[in-house]
PDB file of N, CA and C in Angstrom:
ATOM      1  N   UNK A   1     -50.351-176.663 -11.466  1.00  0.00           N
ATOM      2  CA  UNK A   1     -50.595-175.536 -10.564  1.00  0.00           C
ATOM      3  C   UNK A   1     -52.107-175.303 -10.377  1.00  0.00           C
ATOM      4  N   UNK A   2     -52.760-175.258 -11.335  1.00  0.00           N
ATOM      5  CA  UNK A   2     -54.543-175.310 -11.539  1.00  0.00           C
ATOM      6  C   UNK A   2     -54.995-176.080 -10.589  1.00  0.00           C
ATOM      7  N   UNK A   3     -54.183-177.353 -11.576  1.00  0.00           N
ATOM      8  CA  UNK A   3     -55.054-177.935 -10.080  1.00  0.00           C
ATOM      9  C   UNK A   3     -54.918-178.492  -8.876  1.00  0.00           C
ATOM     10  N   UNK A   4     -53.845-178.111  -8.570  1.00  0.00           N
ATOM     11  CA  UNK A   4     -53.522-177.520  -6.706  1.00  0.00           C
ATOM     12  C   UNK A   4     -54.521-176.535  -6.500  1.00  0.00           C
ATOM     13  N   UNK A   5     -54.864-176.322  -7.037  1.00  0.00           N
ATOM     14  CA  UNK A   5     -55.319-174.728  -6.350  1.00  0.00           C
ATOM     15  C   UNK A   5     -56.742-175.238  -6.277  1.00  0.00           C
ATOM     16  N   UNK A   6     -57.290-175.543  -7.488  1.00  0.00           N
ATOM     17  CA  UNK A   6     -58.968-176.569  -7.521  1.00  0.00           C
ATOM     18  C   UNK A   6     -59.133-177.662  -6.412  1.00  0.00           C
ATOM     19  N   UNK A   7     -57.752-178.182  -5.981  1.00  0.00           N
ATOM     20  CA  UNK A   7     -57.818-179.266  -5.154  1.00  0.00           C
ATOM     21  C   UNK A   7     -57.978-178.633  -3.654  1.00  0.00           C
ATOM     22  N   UNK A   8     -57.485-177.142  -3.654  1.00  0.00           N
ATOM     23  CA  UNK A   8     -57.404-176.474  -2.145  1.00  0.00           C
ATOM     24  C   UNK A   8     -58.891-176.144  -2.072  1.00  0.00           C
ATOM     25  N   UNK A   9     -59.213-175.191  -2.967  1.00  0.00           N
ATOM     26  CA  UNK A   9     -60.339-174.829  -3.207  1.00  0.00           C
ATOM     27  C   UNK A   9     -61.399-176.118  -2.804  1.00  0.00           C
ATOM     28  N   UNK A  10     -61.826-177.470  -3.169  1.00  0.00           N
ATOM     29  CA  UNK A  10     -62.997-178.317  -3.135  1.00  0.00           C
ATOM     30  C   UNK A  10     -62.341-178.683  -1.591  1.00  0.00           C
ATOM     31  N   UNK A  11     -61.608-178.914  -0.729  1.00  0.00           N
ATOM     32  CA  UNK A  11     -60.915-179.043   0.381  1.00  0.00           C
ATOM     33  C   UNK A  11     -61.216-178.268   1.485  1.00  0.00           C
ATOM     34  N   UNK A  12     -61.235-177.052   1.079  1.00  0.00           N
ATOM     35  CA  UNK A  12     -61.818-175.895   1.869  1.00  0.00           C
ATOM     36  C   UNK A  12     -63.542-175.956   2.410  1.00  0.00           C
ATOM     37  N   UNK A  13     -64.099-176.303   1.007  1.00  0.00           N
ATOM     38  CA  UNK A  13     -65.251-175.910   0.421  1.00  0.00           C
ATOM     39  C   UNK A  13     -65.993-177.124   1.305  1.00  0.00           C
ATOM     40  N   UNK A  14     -64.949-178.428   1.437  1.00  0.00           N
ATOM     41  CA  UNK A  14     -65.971-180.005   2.065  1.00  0.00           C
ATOM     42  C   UNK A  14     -65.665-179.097   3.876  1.00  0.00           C
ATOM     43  N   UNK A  15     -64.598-178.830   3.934  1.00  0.00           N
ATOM     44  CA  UNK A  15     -64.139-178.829   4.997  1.00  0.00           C
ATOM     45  C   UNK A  15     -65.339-177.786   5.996  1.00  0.00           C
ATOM     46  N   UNK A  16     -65.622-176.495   4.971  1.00  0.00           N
ATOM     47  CA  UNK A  16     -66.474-175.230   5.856  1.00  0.00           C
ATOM     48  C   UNK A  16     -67.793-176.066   5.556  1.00  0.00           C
ATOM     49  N   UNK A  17     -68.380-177.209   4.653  1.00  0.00           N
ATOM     50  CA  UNK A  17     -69.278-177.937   5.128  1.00  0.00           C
ATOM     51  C   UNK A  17     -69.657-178.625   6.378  1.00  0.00           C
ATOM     52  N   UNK A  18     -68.578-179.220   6.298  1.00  0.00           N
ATOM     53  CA  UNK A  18     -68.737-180.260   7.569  1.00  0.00           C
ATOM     54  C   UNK A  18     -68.240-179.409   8.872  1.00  0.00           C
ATOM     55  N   UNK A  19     -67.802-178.397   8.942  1.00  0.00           N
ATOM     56  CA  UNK A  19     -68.046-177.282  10.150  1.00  0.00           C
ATOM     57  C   UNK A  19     -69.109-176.718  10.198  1.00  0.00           C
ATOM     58  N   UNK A  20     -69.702-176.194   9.276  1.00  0.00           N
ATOM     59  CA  UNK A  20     -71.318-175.381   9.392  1.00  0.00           C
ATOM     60  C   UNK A  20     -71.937-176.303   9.686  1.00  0.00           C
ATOM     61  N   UNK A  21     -72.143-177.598   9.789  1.00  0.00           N
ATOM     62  CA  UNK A  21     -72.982-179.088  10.158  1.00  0.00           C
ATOM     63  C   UNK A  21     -72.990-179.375  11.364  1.00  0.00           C
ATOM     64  N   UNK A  22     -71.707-179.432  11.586  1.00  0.00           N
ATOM     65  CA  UNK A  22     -71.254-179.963  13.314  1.00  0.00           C
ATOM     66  C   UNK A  22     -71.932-178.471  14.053  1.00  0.00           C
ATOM     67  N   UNK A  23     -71.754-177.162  13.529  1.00  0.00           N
ATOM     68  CA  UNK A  23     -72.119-176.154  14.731  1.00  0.00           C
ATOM     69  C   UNK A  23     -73.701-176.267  14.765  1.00  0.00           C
ATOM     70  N   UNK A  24     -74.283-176.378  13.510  1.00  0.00           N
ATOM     71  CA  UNK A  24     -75.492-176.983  12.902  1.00  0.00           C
ATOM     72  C   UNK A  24     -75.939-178.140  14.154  1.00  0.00           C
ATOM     73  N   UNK A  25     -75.555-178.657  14.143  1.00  0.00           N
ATOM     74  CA  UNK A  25     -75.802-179.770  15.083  1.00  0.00           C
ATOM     75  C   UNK A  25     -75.272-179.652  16.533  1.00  0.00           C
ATOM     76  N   UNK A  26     -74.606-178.619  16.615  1.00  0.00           N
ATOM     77  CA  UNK A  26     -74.295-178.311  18.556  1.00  0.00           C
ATOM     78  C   UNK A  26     -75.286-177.363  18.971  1.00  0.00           C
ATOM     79  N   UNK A  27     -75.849-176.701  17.841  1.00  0.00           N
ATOM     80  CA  UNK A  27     -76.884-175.481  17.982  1.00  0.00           C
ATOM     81  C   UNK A  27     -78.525-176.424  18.482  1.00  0.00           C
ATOM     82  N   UNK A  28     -78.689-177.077  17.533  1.00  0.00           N
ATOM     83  CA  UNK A  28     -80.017-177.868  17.616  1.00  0.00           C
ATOM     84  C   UNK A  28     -79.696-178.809  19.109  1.00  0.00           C
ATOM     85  N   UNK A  29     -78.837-179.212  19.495  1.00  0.00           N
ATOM     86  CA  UNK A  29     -78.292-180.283  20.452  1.00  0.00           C
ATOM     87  C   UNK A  29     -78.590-179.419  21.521  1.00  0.00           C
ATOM     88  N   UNK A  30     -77.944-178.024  21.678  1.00  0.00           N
ATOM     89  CA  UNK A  30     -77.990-177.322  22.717  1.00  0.00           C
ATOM     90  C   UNK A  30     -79.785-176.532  23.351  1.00  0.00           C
ATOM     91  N   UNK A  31     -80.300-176.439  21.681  1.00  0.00           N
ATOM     92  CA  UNK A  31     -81.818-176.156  22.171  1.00  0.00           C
ATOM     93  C   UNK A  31     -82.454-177.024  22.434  1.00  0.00           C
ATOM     94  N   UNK A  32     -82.349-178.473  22.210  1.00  0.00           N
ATOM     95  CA  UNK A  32     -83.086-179.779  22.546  1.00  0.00           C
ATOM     96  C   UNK A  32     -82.767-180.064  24.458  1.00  0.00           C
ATOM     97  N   UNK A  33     -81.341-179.341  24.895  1.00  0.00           N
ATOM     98  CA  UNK A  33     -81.429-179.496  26.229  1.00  0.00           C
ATOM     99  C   UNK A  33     -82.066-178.398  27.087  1.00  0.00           C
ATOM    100  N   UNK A  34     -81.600-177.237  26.687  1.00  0.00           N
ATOM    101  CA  UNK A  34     -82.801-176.308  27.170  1.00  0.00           C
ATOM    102  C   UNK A  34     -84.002-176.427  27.451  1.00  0.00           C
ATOM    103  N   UNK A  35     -84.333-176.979  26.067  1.00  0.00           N
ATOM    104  CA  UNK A  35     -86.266-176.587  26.492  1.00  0.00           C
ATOM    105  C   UNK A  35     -86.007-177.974  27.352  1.00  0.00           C
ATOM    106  N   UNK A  36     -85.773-179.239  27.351  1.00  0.00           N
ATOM    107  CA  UNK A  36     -85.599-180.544  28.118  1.00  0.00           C
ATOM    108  C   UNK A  36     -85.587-179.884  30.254  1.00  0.00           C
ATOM    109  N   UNK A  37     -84.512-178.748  30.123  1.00  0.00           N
ATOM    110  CA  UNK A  37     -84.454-178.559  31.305  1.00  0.00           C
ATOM    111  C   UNK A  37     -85.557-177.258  31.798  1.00  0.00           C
ATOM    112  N   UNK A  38     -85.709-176.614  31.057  1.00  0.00           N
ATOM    113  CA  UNK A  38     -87.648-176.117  31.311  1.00  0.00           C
ATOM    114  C   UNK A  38     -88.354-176.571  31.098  1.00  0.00           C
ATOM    115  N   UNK A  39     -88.943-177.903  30.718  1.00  0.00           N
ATOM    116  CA  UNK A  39     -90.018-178.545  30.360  1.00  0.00           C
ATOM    117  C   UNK A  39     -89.950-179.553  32.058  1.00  0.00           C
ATOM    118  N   UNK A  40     -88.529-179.879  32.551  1.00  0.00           N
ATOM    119  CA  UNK A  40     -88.447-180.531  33.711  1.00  0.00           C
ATOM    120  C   UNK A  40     -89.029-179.595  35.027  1.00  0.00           C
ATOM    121  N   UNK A  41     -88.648-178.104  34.956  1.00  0.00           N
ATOM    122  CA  UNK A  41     -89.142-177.570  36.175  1.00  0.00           C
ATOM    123  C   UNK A  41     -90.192-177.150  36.373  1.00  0.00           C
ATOM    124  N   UNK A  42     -90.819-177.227  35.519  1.00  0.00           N
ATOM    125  CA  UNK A  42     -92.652-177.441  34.947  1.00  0.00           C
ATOM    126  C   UNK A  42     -93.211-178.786  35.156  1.00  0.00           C
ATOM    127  N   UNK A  43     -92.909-179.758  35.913  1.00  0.00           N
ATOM    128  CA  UNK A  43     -93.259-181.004  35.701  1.00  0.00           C
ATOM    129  C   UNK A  43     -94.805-181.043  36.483  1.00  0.00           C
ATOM    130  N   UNK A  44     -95.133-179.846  37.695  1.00  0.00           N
ATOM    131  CA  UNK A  44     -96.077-179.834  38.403  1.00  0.00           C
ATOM    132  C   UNK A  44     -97.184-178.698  38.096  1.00  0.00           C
ATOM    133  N   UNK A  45     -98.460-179.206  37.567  1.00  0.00           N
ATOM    134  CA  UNK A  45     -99.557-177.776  37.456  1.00  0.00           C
ATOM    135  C   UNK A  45     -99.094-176.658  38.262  1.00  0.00           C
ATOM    136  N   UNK A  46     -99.508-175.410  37.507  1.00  0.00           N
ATOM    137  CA  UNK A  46     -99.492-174.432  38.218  1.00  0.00           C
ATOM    138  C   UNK A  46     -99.989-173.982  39.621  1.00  0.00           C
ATOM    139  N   UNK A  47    -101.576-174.589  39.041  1.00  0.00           N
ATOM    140  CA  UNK A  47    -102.496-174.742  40.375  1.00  0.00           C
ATOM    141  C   UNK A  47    -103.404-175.715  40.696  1.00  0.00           C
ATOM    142  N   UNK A  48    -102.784-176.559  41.716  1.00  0.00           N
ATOM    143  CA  UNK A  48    -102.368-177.964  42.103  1.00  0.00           C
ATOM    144  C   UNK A  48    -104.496-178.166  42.575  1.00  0.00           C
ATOM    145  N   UNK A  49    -104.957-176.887  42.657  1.00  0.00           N
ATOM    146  CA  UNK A  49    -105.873-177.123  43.248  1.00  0.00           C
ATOM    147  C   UNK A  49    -107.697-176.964  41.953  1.00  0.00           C
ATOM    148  N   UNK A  50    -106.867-176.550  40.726  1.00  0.00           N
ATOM    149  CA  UNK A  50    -107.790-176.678  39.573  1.00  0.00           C
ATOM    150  C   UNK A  50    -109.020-177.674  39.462  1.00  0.00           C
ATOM    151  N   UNK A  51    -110.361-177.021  39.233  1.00  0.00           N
ATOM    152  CA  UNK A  51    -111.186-177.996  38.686  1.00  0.00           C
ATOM    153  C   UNK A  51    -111.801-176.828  37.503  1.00  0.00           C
ATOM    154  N   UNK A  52    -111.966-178.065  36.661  1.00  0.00           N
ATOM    155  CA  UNK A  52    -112.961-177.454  36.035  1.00  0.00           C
ATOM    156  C   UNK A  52    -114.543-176.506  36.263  1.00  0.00           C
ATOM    157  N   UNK A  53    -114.878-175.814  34.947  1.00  0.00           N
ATOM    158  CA  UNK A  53    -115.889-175.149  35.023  1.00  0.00           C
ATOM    159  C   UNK A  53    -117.460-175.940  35.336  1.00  0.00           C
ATOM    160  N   UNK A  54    -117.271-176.791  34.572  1.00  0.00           N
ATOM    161  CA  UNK A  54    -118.296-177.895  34.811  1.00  0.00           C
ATOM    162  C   UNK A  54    -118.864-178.750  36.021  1.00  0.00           C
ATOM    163  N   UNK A  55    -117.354-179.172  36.235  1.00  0.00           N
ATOM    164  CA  UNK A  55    -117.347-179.749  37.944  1.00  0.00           C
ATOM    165  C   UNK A  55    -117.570-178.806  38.804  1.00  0.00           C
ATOM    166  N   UNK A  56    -117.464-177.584  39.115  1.00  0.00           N
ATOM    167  CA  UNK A  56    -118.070-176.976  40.178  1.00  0.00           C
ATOM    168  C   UNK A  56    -119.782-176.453  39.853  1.00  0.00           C
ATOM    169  N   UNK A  57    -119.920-176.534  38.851  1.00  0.00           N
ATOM    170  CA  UNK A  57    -121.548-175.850  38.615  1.00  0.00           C
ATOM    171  C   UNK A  57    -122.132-177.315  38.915  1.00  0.00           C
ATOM    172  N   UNK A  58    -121.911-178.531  38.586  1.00  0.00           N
ATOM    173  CA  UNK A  58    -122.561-179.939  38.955  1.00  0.00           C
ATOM    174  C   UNK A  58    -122.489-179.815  40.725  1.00  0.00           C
ATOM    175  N   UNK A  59    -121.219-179.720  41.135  1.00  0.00           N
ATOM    176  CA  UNK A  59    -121.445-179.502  42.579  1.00  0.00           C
ATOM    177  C   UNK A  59    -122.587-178.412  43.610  1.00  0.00           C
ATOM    178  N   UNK A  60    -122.827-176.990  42.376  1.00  0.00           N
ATOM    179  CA  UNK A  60    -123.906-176.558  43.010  1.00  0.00           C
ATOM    180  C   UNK A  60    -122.677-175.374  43.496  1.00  0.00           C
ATOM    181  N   UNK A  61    -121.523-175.352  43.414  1.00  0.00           N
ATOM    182  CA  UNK A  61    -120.705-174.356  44.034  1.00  0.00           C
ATOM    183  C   UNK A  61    -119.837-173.053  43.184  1.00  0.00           C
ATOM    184  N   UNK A  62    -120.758-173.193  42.034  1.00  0.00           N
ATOM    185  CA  UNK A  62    -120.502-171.801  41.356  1.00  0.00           C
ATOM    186  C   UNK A  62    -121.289-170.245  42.162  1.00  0.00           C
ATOM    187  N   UNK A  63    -120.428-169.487  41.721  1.00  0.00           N
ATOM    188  CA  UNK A  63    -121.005-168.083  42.586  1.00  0.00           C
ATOM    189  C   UNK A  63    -122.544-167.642  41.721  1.00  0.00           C
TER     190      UNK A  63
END
């Protein structure tokens, strides 16, 4: 009877392992596509028309 019960018990115990793992791993899976699909609609500078601080004072066209 003991150890039925020890045997349910370590059964349980592998079993809520390997569930906390797999959600463990749908959780990390699911933030790896997220940022993947905001990192895609960002693919273009903000402002397409940027120069540096340097490059415009060499040009003579700082205020």
């Amino acid at each position: 009877m003991q150890r039925d019960v020890n045997r349910l018990k370590r059964r349980k115990a592998k079993r809520n392992k390997i569930i906390s793992l797999f959600v463990l791993c749908l959780v990390v899976a699911l933030a790896m596509v997220m940022m993947r699909a905001c990192s895609d609609q960002f693919s273009e500078p903000y402002n397409k028309s940027y120069q540096p601080m340097d490059t415009l004072r060499k040009q003579g066209n700082a205020p």
